[in-house]
Every structure is written in C-alpha cells, then in structure tokens.
N, C-alpha and C. Protein backbone atom coordinates (compact mmCIF):
# COMPACT_ATOMS: atom_id res chain seq x y z
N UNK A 1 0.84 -1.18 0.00
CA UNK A 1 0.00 0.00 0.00
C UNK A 1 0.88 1.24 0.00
N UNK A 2 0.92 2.03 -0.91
CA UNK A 2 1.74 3.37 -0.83
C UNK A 2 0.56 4.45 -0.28
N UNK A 3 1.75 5.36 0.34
CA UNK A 3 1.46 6.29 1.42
C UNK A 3 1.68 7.48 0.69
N UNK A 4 0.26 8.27 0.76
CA UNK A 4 0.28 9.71 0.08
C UNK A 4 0.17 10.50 1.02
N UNK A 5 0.45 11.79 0.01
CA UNK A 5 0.65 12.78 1.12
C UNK A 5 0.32 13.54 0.30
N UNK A 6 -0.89 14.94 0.96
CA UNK A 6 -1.71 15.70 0.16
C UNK A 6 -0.83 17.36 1.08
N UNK A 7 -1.22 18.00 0.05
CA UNK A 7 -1.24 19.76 0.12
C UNK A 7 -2.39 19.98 -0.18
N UNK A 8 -2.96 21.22 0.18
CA UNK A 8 -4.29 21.81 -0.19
C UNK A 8 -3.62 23.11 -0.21
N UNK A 9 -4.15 24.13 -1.43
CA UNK A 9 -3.72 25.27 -1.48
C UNK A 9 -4.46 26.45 -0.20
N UNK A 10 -4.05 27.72 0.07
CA UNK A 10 -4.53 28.71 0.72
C UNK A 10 -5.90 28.52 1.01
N UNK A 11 -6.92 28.60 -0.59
CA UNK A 11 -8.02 29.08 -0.85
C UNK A 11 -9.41 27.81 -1.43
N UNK A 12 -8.26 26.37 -0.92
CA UNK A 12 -9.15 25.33 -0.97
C UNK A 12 -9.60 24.73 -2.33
N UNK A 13 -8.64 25.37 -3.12
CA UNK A 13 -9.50 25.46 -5.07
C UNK A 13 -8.52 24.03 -5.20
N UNK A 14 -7.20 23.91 -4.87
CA UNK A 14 -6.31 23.18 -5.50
C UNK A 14 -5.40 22.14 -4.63
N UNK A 15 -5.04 21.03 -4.72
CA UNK A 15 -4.66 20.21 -4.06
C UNK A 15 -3.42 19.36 -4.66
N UNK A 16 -2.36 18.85 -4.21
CA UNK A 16 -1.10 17.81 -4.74
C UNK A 16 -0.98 16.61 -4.02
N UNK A 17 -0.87 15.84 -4.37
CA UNK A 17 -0.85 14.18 -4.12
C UNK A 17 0.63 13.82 -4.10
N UNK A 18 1.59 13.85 -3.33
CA UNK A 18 3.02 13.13 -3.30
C UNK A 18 2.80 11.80 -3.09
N UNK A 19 3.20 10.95 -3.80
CA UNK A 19 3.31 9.42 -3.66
C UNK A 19 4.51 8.70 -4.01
N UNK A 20 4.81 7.70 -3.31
CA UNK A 20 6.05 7.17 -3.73
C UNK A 20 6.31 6.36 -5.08
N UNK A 21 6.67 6.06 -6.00
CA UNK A 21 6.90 5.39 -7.69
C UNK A 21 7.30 4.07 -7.19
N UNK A 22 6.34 3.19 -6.68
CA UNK A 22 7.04 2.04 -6.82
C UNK A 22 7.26 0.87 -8.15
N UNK A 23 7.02 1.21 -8.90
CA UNK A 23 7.27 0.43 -10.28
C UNK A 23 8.30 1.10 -11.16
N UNK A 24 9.22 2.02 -10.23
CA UNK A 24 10.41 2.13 -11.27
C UNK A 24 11.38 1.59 -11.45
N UNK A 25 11.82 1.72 -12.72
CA UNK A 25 12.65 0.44 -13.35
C UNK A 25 13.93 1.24 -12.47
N UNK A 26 14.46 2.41 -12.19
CA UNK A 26 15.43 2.96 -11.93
C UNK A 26 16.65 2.23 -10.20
N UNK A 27 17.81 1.94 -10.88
CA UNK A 27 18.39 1.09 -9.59
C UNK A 27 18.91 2.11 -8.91
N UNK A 28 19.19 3.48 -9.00
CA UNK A 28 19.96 3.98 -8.37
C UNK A 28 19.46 5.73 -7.82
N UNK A 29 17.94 5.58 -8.38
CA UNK A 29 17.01 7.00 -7.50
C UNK A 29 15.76 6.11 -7.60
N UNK A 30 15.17 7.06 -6.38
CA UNK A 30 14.14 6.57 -5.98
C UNK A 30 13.14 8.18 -6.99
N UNK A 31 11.72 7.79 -7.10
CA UNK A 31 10.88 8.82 -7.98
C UNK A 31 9.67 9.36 -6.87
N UNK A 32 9.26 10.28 -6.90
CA UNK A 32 7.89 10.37 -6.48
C UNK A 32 6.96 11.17 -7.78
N UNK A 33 5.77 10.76 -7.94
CA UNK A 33 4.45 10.97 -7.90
C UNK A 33 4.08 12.44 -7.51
N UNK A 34 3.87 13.29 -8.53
CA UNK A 34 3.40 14.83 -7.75
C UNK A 34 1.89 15.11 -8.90
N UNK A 35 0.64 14.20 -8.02
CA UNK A 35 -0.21 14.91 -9.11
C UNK A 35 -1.06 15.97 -8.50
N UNK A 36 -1.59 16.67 -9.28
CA UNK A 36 -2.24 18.01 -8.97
C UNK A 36 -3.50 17.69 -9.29
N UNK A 37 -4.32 18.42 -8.76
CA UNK A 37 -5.75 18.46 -9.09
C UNK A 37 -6.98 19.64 -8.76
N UNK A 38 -8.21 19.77 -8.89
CA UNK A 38 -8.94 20.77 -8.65
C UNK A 38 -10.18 20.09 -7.68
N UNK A 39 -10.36 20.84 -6.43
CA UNK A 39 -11.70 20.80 -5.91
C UNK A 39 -12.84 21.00 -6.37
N UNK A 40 -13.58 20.43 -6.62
CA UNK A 40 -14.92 20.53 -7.02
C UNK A 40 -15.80 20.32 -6.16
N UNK A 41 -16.95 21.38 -5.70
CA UNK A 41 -17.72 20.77 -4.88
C UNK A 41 -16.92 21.41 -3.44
N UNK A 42 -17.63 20.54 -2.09
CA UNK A 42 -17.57 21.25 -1.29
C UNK A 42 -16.46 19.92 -1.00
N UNK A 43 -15.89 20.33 0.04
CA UNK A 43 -13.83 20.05 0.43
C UNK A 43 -14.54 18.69 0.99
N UNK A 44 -14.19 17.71 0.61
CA UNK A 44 -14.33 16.40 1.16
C UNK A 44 -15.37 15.36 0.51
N UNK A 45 -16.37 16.38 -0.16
CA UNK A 45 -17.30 15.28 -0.35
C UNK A 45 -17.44 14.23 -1.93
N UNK A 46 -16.70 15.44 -2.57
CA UNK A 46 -16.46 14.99 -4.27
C UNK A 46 -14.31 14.77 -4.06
N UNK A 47 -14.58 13.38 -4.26
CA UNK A 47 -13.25 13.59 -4.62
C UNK A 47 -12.35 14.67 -5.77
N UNK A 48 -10.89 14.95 -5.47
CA UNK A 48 -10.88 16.03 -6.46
C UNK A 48 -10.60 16.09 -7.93
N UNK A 49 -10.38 16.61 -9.13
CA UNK A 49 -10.60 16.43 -10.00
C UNK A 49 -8.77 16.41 -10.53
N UNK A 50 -8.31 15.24 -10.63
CA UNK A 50 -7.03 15.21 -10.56
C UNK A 50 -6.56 15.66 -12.23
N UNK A 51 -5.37 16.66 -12.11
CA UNK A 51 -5.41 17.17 -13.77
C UNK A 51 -3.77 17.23 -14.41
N UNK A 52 -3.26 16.77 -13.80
CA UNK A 52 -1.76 16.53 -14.08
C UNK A 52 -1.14 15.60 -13.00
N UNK A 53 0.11 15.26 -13.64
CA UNK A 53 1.02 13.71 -13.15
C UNK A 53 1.96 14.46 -13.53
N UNK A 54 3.07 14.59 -12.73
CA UNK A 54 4.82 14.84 -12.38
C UNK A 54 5.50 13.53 -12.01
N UNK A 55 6.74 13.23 -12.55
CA UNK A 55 7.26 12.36 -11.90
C UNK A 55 8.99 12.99 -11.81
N UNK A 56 9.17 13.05 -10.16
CA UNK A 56 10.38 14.03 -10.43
C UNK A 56 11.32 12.77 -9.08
N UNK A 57 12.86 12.82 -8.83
CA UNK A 57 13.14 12.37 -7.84
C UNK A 57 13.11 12.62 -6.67
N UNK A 58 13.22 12.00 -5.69
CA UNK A 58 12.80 12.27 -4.53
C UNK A 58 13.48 13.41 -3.54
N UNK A 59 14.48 14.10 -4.30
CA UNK A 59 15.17 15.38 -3.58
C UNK A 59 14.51 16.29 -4.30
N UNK A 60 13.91 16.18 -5.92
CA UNK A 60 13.25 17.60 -6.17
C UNK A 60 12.17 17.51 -5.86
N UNK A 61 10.96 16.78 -5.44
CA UNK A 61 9.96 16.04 -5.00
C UNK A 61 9.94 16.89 -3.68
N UNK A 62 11.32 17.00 -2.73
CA UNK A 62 11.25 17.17 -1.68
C UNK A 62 11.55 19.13 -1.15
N UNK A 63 11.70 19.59 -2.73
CA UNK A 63 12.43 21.00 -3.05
C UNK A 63 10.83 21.41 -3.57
N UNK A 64 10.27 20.82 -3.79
CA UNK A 64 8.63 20.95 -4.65
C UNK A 64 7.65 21.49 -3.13
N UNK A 65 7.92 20.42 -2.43
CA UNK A 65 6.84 20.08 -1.28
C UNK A 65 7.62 22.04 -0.47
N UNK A 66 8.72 21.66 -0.32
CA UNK A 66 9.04 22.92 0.90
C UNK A 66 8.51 24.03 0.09
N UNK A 67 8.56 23.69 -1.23
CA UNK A 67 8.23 25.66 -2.27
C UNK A 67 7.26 25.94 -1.78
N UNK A 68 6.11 25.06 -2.20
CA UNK A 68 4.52 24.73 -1.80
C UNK A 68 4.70 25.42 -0.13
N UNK A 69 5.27 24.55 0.58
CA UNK A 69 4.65 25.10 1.80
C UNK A 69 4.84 26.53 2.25
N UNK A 70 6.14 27.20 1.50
CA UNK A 70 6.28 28.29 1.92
C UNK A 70 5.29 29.41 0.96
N UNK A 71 4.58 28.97 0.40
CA UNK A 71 4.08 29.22 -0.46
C UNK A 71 2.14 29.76 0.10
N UNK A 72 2.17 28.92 1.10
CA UNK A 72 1.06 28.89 1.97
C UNK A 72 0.23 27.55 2.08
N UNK A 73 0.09 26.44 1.00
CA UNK A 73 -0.03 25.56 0.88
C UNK A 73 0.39 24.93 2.29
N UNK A 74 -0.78 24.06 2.58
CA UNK A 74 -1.16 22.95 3.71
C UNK A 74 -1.42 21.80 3.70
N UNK A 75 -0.69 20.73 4.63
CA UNK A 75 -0.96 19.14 4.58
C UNK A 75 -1.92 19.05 5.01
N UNK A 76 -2.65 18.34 4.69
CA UNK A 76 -4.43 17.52 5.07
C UNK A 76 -3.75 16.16 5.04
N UNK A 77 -4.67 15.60 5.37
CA UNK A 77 -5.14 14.10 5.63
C UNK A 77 -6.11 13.87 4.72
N UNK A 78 -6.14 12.46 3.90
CA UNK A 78 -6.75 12.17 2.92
C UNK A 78 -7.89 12.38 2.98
N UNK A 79 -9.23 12.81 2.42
CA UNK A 79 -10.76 12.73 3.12
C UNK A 79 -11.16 12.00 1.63
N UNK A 80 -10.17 11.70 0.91
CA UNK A 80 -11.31 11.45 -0.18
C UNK A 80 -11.02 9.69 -0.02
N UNK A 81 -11.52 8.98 -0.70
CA UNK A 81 -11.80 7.50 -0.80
C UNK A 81 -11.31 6.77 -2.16
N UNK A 82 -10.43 6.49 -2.82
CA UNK A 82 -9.61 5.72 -4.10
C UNK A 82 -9.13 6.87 -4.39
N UNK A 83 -8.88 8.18 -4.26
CA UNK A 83 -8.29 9.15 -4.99
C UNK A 83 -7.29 8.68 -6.64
C-alpha cells in the first residue's frame, strides 16, 4: 500500500498528491508521484478532480513540497476514498 501525502492550497481550489513510484525500473534514485488536481464541490465530499502527473526524484519532490509550503499551501489528511 503506498502512502500519500496531500497539500491543499490557501483558498481550498487546489490540491497535490506526493506518492512514492514504486514500479520504477530505476536502480539507483528513488521517484515520487506529484499529481495536482482541482476541488470541485464542497472540500471532502467529491473527490478532487485530478489534472496533471509529475514524476520528479525524490530530492526535487522534496524541493517541490518545501516551495509549496512556503508558499502557503497545507498538509491535510486524505478525506477522499480511491483518490
């Protein structure tokens, strides 16, 4: 089971999914998963409307997440269900 990890922007419109790449062929970096998406609906009840896939390594992955947060962007906890 891979373990995500969500951002939600300032203003609740926009959200990022970090996940770990476990099916990469790569022996010597590890990848993460950066997809983006749009809220629709009210925050929890419509899953969100996912609209792009990044696949970057796990140090720019990790240069991505700090931009975001300084950025104003916030970790949540999953509320949606198969995202």
């Amino acid at each position: 089971m891979t373990q995500d990890f969500w951002l939600i922007n300032s203003n609740h419109s926009g959200v990022k999914r970090f996940s770990k790449n476990n099916q990469n062929k790569d022996k010597f970096f590890e990848y993460m998963f950066i997809d983006s998406g749009r809220i629709l609906g009210v925050l929890g009840k419509e899953s969100p409307l996912m609209t792009t896939r990044e696949e970057l390594k796990v140090d720019k992955a990790r240069d991505e997440w700090k931009k975001l947060v300084a950025q104003g962007w916030k970790r949540i906890k999953p509320v949606w269900e198969n995202s």
